[in-house]
N, C-alpha and C. Protein backbone atom coordinates (compact mmCIF):
# COMPACT_ATOMS: atom_id res chain seq x y z
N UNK A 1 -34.67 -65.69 -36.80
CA UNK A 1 -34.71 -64.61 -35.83
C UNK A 1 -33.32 -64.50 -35.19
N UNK A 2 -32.33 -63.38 -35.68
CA UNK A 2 -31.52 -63.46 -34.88
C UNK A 2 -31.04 -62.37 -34.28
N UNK A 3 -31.55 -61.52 -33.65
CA UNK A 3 -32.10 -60.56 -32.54
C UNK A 3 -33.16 -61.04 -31.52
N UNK A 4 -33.09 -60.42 -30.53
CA UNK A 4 -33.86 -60.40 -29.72
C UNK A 4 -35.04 -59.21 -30.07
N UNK A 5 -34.25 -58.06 -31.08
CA UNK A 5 -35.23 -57.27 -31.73
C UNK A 5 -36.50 -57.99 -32.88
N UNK A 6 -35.61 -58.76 -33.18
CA UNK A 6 -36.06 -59.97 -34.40
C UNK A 6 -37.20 -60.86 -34.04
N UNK A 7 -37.04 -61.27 -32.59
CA UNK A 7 -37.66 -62.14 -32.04
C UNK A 7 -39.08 -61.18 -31.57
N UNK A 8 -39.52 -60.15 -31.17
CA UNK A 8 -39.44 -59.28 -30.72
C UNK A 8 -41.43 -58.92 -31.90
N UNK A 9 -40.08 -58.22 -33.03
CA UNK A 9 -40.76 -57.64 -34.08
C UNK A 9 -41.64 -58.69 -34.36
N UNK A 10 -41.25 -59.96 -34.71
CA UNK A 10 -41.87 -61.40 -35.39
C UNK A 10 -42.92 -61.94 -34.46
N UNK A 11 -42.98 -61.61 -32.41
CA UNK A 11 -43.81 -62.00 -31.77
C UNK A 11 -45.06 -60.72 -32.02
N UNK A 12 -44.48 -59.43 -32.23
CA UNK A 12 -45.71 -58.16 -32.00
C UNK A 12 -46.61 -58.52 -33.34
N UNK A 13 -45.61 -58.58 -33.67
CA UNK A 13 -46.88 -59.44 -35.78
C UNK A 13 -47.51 -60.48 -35.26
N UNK A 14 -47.32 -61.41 -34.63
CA UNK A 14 -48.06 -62.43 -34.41
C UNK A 14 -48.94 -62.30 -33.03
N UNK A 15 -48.62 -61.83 -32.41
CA UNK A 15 -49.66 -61.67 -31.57
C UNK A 15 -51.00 -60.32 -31.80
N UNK A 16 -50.59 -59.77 -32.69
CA UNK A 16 -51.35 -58.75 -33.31
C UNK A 16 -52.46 -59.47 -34.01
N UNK A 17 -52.10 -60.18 -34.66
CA UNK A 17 -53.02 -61.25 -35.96
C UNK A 17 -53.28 -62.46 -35.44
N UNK A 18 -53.32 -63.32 -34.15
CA UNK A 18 -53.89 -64.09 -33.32
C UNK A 18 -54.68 -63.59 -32.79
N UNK A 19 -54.09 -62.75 -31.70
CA UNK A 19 -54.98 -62.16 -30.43
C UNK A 19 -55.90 -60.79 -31.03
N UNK A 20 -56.00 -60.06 -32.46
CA UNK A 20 -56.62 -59.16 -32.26
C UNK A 20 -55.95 -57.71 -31.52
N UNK A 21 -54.73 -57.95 -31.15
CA UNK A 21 -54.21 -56.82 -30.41
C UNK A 21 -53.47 -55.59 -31.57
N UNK A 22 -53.39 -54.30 -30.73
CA UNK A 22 -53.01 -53.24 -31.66
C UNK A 22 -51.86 -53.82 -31.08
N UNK A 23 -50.91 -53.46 -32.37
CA UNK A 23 -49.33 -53.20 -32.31
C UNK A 23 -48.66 -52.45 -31.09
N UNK A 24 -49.05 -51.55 -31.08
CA UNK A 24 -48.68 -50.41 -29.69
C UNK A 24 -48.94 -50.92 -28.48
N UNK A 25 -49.90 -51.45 -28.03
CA UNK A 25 -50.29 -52.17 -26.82
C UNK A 25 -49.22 -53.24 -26.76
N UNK A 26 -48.59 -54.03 -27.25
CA UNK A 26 -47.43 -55.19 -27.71
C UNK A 26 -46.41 -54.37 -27.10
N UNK A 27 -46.11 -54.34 -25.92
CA UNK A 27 -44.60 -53.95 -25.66
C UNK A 27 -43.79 -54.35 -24.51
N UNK A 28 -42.39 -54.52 -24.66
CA UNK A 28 -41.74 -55.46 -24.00
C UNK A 28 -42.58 -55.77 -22.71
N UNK A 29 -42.74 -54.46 -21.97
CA UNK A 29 -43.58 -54.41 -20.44
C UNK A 29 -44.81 -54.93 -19.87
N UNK A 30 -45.32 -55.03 -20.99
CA UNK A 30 -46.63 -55.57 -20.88
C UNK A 30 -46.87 -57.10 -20.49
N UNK A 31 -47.77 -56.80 -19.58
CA UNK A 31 -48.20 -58.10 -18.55
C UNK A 31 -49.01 -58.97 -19.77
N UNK A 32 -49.01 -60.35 -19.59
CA UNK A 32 -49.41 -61.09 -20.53
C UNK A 32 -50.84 -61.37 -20.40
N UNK A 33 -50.78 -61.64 -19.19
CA UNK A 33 -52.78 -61.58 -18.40
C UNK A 33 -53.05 -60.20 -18.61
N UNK A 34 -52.68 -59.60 -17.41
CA UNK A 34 -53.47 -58.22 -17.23
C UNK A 34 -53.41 -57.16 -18.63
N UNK A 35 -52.30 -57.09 -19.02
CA UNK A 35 -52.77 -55.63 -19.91
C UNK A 35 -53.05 -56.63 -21.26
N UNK A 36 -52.56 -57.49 -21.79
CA UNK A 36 -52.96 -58.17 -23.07
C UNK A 36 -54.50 -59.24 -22.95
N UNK A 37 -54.50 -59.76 -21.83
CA UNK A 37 -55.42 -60.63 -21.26
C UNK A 37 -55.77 -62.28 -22.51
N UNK A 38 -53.82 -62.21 -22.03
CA UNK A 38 -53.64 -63.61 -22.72
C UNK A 38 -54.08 -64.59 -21.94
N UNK A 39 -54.96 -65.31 -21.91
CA UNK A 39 -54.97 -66.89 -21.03
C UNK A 39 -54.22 -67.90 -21.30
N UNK A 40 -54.36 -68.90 -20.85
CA UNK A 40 -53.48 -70.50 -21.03
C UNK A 40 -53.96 -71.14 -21.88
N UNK A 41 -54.77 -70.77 -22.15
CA UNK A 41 -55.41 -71.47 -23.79
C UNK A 41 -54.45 -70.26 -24.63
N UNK A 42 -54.40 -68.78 -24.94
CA UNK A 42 -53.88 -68.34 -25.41
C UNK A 42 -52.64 -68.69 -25.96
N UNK A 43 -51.66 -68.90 -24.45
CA UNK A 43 -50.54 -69.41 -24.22
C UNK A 43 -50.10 -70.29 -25.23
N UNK A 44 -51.09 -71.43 -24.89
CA UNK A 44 -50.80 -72.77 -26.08
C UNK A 44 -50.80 -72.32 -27.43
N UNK A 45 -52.18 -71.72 -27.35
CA UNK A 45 -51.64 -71.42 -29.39
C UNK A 45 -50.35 -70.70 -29.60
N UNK A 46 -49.92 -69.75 -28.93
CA UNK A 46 -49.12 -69.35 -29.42
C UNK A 46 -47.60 -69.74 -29.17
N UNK A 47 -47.63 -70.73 -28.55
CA UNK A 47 -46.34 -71.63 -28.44
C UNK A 47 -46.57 -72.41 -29.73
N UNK A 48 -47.65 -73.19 -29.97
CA UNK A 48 -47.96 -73.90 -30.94
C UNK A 48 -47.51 -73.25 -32.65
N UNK A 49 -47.34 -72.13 -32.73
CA UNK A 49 -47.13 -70.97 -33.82
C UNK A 49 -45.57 -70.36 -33.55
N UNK A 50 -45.24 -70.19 -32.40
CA UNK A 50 -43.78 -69.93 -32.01
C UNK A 50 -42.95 -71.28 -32.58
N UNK A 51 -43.25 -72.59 -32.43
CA UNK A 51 -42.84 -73.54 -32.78
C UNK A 51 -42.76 -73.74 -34.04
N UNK A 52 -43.85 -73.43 -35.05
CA UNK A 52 -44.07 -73.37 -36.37
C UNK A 52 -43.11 -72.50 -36.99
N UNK A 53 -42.97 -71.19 -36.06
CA UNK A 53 -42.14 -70.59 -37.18
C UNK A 53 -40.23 -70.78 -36.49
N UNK A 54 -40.06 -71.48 -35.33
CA UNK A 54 -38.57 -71.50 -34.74
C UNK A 54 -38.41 -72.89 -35.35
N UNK A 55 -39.04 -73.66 -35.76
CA UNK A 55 -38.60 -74.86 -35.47
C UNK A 55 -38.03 -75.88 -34.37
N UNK A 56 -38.40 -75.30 -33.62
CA UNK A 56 -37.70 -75.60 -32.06
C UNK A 56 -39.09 -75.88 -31.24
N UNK A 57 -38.89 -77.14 -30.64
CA UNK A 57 -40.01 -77.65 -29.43
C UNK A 57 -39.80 -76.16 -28.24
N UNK A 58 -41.17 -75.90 -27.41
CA UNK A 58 -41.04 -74.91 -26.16
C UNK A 58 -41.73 -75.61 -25.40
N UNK A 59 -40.85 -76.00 -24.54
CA UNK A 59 -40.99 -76.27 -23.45
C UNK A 59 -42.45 -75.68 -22.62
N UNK A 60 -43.11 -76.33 -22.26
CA UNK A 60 -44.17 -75.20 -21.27
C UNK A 60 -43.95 -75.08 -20.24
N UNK A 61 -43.11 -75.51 -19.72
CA UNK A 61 -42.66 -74.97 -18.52
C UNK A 61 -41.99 -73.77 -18.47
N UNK A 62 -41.44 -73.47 -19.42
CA UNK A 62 -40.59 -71.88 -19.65
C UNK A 62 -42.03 -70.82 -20.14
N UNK A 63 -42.68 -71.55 -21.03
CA UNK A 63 -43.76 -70.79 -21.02
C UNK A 63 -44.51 -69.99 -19.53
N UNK A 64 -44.53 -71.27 -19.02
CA UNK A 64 -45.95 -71.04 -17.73
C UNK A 64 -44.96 -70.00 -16.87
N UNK A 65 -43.69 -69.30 -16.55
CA UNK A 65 -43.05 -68.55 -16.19
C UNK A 65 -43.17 -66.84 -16.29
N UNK A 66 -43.96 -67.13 -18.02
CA UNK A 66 -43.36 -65.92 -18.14
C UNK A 66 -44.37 -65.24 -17.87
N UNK A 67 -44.14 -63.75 -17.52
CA UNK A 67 -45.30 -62.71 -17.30
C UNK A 67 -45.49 -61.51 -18.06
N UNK A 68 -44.53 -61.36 -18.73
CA UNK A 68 -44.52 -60.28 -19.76
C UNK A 68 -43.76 -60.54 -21.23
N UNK A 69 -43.91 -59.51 -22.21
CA UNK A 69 -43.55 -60.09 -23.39
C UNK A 69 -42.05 -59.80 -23.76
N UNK A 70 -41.23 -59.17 -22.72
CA UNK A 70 -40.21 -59.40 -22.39
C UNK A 70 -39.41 -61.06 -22.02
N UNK A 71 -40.09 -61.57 -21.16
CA UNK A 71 -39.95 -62.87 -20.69
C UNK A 71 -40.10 -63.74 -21.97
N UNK A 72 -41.21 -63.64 -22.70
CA UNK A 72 -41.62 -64.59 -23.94
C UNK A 72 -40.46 -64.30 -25.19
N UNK A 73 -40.23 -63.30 -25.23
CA UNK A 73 -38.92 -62.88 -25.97
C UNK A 73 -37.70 -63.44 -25.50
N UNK A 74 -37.57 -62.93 -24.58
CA UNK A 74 -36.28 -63.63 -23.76
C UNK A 74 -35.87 -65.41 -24.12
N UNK A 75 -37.16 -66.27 -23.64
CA UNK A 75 -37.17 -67.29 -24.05
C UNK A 75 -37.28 -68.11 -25.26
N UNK A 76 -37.56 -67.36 -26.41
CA UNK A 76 -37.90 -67.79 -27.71
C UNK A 76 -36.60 -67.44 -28.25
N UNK A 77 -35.83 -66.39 -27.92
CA UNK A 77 -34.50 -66.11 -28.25
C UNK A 77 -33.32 -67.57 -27.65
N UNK A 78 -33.98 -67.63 -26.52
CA UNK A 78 -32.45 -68.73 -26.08
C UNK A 78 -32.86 -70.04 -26.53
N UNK A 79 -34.16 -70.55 -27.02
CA UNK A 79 -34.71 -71.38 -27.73
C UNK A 79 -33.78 -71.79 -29.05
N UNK A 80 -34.57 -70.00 -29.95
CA UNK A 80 -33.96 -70.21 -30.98
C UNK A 80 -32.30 -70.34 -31.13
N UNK A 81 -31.50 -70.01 -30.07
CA UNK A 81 -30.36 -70.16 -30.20
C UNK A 81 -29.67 -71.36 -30.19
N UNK A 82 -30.42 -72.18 -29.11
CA UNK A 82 -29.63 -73.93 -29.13
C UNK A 82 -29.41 -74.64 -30.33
């Protein structure tokens, strides 16, 4: 992933085919609770699968921060960058 578009495109596929969500609903703005109605169980799997495909440990503490899929992008990008 080396965009933040990259990171981006690769989270809306995967959260599409975990969570059941349409593609379109997936956008940067979107609240992770309220409009996706990701929980903390959610959360985990999909750090657990972010990890699988970055190769890179995530922290949950950067996780438990974020509120939109802007934020989760944001962080999987500076992840994947170290």
């Amino acid at each position: 992933m080396k965009t933040q578009e990259d990171v981006f495109a690769t989270l809306r596929e995967l959260m599409s085919e975990m969570f059941e969500l349409t593609p379109d609903d997936i956008t940067l703005e979107a609240n992770l609770r309220q409009d996706l109605d990701i929980d903390s169980i959610d959360a985990v799997d999909l750090m657990v699968r972010l990890r699988e495909i970055t190769g890179k440990r995530i922290n949950p503490e950067d996780f438990k921060n974020a509120r939109t899929i802007q934020d989760v992008v944001d962080t999987v990008y500076r992840i994947s960058a170290e």
